[in-house]
PDB file of N, CA and C in Angstrom:
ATOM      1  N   UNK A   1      52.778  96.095  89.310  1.00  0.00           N
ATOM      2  CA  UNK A   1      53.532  95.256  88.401  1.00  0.00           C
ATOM      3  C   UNK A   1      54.632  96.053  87.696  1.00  0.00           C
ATOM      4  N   UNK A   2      55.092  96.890  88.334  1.00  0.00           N
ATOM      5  CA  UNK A   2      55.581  98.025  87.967  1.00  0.00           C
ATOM      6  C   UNK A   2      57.284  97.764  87.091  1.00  0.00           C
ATOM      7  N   UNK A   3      57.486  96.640  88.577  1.00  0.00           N
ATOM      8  CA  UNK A   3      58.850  95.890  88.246  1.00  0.00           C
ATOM      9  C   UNK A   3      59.174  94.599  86.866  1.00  0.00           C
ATOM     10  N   UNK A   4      58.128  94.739  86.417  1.00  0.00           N
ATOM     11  CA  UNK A   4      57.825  94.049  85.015  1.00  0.00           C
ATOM     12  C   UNK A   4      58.250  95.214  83.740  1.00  0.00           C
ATOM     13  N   UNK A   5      58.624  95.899  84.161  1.00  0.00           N
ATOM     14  CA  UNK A   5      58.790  96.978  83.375  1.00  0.00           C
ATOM     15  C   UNK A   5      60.087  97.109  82.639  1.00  0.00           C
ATOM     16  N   UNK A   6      60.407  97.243  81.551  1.00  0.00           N
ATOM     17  CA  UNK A   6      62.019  97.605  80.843  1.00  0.00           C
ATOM     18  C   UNK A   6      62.875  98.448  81.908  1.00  0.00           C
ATOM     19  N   UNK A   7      62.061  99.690  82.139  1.00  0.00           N
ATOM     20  CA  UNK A   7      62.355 100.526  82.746  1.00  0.00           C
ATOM     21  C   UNK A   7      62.962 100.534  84.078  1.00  0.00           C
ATOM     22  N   UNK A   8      62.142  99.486  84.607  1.00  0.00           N
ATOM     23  CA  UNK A   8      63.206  98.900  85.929  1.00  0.00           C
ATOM     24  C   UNK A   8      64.052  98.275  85.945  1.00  0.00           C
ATOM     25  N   UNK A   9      65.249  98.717  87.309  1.00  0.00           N
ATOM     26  CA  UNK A   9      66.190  98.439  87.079  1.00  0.00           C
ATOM     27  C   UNK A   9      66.444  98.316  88.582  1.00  0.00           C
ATOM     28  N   UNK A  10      67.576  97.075  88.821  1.00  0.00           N
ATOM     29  CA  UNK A  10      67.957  96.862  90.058  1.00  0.00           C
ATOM     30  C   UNK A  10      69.241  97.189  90.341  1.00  0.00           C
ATOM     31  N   UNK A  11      69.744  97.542  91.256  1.00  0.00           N
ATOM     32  CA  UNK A  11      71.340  97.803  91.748  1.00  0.00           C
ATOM     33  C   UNK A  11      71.379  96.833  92.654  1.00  0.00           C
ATOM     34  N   UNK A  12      72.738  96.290  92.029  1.00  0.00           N
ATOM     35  CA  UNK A  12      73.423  95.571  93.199  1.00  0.00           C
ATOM     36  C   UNK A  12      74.796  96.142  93.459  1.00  0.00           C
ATOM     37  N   UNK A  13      75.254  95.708  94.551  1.00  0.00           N
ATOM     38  CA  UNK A  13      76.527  96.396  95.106  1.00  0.00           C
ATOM     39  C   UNK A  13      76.798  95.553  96.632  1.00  0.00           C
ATOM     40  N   UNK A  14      78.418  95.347  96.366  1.00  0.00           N
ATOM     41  CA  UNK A  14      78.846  94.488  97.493  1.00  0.00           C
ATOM     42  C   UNK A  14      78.824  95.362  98.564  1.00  0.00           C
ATOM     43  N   UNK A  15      78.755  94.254  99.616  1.00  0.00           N
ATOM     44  CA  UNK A  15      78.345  94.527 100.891  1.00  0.00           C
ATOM     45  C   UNK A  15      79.427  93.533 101.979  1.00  0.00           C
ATOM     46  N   UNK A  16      79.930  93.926 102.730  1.00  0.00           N
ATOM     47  CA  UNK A  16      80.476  92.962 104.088  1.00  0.00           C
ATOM     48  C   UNK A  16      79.452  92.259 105.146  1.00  0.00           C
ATOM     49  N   UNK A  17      79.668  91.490 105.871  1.00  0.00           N
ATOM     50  CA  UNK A  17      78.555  90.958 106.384  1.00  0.00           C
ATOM     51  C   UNK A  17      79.366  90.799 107.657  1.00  0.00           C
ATOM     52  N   UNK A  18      79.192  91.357 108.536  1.00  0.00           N
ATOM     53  CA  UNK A  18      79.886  91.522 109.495  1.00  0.00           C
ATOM     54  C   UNK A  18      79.086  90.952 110.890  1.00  0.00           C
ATOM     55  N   UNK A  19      79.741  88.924 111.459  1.00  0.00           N
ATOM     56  CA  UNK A  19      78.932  88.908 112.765  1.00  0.00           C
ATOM     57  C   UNK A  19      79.976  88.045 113.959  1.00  0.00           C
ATOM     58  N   UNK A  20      79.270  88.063 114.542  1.00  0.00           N
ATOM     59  CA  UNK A  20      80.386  87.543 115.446  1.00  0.00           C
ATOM     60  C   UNK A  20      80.231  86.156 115.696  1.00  0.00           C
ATOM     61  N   UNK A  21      81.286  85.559 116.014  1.00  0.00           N
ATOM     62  CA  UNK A  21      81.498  83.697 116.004  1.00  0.00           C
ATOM     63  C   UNK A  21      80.197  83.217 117.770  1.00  0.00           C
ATOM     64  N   UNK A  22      80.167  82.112 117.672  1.00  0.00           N
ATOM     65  CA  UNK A  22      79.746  81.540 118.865  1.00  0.00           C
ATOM     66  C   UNK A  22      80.756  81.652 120.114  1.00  0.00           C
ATOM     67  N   UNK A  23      82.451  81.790 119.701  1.00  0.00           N
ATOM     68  CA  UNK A  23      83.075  81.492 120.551  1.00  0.00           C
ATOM     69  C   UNK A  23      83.432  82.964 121.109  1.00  0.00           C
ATOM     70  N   UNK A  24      83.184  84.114 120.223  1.00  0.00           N
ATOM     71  CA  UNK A  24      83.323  85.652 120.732  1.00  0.00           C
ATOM     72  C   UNK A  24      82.147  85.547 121.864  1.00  0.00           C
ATOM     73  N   UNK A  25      81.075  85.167 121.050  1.00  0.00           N
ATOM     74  CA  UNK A  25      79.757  85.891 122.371  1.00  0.00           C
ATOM     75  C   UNK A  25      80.161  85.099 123.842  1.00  0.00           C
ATOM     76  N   UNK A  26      80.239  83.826 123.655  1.00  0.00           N
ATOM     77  CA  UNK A  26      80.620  83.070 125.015  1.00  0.00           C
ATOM     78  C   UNK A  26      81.856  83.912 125.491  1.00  0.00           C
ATOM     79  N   UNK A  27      83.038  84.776 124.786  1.00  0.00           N
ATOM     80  CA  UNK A  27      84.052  85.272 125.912  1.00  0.00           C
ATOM     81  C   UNK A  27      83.536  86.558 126.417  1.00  0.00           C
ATOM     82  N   UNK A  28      82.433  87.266 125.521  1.00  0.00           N
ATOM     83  CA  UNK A  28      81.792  88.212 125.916  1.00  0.00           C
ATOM     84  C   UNK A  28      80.844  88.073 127.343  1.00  0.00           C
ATOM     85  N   UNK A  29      80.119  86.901 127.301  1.00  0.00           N
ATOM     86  CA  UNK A  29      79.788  86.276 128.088  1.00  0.00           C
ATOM     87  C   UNK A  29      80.511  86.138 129.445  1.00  0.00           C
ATOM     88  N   UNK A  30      81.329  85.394 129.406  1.00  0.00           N
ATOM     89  CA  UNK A  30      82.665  85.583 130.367  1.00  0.00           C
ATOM     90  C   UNK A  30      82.852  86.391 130.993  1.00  0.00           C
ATOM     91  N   UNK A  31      82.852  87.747 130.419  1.00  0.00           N
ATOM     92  CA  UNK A  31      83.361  88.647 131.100  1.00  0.00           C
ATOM     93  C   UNK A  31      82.991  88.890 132.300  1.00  0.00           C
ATOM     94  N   UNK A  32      83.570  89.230 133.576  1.00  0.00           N
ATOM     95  CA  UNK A  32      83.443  89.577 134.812  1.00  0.00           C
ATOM     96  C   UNK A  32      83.066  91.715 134.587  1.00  0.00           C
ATOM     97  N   UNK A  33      82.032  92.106 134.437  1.00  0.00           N
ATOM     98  CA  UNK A  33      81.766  93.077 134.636  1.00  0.00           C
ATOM     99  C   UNK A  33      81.108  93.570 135.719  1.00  0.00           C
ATOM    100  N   UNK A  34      80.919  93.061 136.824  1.00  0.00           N
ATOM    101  CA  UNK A  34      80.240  93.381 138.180  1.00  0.00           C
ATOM    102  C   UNK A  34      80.923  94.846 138.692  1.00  0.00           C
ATOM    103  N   UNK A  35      82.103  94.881 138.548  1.00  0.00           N
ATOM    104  CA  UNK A  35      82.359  96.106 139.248  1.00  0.00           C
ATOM    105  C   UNK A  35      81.967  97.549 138.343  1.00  0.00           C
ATOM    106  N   UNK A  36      80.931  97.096 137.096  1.00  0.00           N
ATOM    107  CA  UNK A  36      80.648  98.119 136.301  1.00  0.00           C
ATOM    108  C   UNK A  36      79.204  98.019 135.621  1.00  0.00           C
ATOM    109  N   UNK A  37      77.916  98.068 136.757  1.00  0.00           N
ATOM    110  CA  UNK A  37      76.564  97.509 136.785  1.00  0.00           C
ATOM    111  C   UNK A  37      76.372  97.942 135.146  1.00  0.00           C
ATOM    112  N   UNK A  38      76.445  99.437 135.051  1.00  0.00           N
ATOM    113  CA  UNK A  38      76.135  99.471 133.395  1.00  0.00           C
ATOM    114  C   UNK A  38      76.488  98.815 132.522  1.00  0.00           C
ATOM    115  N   UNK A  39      77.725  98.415 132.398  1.00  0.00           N
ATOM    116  CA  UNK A  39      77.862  97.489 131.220  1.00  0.00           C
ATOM    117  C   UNK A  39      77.653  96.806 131.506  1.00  0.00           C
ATOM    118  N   UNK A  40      77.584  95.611 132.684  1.00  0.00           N
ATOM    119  CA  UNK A  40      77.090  94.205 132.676  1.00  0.00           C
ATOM    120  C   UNK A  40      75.864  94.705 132.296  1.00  0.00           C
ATOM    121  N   UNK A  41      74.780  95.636 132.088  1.00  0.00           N
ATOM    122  CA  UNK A  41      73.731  95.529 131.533  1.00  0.00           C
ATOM    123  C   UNK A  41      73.690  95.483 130.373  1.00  0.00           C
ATOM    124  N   UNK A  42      74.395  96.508 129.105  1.00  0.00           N
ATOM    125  CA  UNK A  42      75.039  96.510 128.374  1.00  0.00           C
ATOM    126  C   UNK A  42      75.268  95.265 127.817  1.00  0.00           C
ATOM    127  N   UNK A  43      75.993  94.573 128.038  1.00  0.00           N
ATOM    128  CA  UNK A  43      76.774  93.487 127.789  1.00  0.00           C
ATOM    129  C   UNK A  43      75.640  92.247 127.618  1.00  0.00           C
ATOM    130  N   UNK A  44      74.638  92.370 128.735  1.00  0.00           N
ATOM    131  CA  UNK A  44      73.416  90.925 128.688  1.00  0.00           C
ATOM    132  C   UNK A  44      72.358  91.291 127.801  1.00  0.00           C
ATOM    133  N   UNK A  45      72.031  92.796 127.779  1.00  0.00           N
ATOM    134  CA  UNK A  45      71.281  93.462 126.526  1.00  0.00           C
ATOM    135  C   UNK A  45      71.815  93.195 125.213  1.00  0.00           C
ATOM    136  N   UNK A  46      73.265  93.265 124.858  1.00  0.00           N
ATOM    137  CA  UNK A  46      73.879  92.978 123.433  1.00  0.00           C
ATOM    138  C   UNK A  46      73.241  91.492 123.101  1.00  0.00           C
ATOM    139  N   UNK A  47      73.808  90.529 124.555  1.00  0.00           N
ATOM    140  CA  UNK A  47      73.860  89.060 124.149  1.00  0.00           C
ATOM    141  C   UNK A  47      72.182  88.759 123.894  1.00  0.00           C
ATOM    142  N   UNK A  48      70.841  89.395 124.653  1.00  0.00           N
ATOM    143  CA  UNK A  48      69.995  88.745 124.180  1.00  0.00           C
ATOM    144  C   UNK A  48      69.852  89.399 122.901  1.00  0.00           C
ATOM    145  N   UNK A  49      70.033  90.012 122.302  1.00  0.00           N
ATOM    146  CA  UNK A  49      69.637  90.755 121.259  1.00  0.00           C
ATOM    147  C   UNK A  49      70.645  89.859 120.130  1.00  0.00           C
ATOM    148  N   UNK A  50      71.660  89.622 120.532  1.00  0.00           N
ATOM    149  CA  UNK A  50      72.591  88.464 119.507  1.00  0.00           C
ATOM    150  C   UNK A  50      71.904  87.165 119.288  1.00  0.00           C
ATOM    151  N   UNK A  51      71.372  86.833 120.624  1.00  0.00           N
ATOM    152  CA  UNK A  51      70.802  85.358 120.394  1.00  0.00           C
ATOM    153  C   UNK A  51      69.102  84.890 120.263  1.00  0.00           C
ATOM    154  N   UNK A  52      68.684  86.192 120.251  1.00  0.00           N
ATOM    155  CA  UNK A  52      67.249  85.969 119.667  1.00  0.00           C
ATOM    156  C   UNK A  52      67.119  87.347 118.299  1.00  0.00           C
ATOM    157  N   UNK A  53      68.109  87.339 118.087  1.00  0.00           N
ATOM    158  CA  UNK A  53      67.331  88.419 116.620  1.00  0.00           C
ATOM    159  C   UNK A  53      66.347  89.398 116.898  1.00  0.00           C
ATOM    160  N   UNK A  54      66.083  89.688 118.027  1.00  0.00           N
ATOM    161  CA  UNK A  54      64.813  90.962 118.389  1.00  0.00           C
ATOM    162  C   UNK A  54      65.357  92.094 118.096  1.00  0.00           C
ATOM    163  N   UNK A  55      64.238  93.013 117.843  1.00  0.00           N
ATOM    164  CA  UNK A  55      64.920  94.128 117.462  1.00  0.00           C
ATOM    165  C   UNK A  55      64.783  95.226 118.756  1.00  0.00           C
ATOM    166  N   UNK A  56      66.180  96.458 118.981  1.00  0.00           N
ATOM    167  CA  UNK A  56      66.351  96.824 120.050  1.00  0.00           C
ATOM    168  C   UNK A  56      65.552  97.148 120.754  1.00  0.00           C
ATOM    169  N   UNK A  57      64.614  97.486 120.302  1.00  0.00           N
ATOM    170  CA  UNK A  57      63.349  98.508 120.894  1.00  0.00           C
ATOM    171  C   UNK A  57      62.216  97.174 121.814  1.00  0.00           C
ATOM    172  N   UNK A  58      62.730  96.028 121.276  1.00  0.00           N
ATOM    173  CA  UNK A  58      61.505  94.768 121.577  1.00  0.00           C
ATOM    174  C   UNK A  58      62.629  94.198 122.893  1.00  0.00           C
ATOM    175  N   UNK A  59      63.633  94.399 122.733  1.00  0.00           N
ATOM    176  CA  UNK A  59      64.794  93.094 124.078  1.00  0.00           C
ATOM    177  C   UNK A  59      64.442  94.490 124.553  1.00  0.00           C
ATOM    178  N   UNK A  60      64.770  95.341 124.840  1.00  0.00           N
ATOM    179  CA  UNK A  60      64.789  96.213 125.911  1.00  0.00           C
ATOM    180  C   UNK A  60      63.783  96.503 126.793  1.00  0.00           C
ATOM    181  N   UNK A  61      62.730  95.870 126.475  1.00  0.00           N
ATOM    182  CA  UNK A  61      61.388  96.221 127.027  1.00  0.00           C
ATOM    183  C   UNK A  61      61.003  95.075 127.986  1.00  0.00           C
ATOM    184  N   UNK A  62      61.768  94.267 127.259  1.00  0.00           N
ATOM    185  CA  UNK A  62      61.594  92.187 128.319  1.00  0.00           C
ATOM    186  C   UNK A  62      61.391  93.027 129.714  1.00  0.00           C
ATOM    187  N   UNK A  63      59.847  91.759 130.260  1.00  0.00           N
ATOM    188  CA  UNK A  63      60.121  92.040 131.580  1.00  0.00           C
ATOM    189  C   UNK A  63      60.201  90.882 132.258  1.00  0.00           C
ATOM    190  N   UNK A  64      59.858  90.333 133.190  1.00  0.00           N
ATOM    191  CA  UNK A  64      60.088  88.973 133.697  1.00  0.00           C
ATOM    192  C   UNK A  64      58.787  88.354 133.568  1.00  0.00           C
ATOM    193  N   UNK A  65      57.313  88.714 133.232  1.00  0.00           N
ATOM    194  CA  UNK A  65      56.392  88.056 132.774  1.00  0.00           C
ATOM    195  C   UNK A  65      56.796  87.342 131.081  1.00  0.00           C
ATOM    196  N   UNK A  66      57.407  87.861 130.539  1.00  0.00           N
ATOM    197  CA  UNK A  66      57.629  87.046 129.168  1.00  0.00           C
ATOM    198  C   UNK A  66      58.419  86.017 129.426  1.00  0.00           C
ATOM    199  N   UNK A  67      58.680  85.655 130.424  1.00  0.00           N
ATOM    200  CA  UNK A  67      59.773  84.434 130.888  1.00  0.00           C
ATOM    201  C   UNK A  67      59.127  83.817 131.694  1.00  0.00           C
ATOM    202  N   UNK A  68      58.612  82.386 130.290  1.00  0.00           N
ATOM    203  CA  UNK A  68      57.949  81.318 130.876  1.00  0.00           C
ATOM    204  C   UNK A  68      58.517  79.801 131.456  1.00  0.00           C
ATOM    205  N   UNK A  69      58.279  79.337 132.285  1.00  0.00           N
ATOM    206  CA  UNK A  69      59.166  78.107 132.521  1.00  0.00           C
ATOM    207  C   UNK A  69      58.258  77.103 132.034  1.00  0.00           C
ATOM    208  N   UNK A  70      58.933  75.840 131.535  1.00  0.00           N
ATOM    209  CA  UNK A  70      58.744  75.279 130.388  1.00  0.00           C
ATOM    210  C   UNK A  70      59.853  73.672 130.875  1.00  0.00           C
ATOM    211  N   UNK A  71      58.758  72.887 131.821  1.00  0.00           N
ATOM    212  CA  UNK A  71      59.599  72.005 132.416  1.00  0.00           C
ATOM    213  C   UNK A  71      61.249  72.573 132.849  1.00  0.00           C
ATOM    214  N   UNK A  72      62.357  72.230 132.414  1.00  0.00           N
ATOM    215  CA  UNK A  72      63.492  72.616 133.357  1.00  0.00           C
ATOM    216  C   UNK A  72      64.343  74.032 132.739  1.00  0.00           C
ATOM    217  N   UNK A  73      63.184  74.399 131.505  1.00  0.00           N
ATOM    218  CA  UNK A  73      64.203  75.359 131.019  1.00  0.00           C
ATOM    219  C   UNK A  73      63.200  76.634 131.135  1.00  0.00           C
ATOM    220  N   UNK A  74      63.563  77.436 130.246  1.00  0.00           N
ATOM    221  CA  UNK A  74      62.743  78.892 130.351  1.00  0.00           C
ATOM    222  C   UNK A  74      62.896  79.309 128.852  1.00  0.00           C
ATOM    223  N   UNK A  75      61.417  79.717 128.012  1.00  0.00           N
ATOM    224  CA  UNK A  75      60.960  80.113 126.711  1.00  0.00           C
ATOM    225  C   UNK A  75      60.656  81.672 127.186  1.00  0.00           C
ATOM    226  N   UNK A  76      61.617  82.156 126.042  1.00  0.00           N
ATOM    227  CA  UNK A  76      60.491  84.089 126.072  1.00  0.00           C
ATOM    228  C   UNK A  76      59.942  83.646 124.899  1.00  0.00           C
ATOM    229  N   UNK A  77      58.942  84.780 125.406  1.00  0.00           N
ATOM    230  CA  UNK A  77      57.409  85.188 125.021  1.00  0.00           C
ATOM    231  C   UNK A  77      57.255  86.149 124.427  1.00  0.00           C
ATOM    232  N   UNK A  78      57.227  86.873 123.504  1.00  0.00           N
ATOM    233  CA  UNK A  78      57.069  88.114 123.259  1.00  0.00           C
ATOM    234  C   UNK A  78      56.586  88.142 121.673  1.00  0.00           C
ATOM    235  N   UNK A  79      55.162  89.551 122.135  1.00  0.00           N
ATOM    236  CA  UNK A  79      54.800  89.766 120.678  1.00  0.00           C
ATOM    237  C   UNK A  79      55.376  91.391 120.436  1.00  0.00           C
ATOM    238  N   UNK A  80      55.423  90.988 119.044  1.00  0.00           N
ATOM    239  CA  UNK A  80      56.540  92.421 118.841  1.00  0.00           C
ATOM    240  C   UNK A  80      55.298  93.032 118.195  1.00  0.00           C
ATOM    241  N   UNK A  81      55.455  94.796 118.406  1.00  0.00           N
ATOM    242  CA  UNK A  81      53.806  95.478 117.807  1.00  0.00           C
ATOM    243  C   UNK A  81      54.540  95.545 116.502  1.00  0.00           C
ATOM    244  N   UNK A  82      53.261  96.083 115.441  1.00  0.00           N
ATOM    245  CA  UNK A  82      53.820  96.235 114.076  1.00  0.00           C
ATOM    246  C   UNK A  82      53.760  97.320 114.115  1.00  0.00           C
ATOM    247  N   UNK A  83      55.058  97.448 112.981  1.00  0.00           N
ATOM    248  CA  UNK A  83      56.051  98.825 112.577  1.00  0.00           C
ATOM    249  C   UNK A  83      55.257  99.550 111.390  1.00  0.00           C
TER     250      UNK A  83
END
């Protein structure tokens, strides 16, 4: 209860919030990177990691068992270990 205290004290301080639009990731998306296997990996690693919030260490590990089909579409699966 420590923060009940006179003595505590909070800082605040501005911050930028820096993310990218729907219409960046789709040109990111776009991109024709085939003639450069690493970054098209690169590039599909950024986007799942943009569009599910996982953290790097958890998208990088996806294997194709966490990809369940789910009538016509496909749900990942994944339990993240605790930190």
């Amino acid at each position: 209860m420590k923060f009940q205290s006179k003595a505590f004290k909070t800082v605040e301080d501005e911050s930028d919030s820096i993310s990218l639009t729907e219409e960046e990731l789709a040109a990111m998306y776009a991109l024709n990177l085939s003639d450069n296997p690493r970054l098209d990996k690169v590039r599909d690693l950024f986007l799942i990691g943009a569009n599910t919030g996982l953290r790097f260490s958890d998208f990088t590990t996806i294997k194709p068992h966490n990809l369940k089909k789910v009538i016509d579409e496909y749900n990942l699966e994944i339990i993240q270990p605790l930190r």
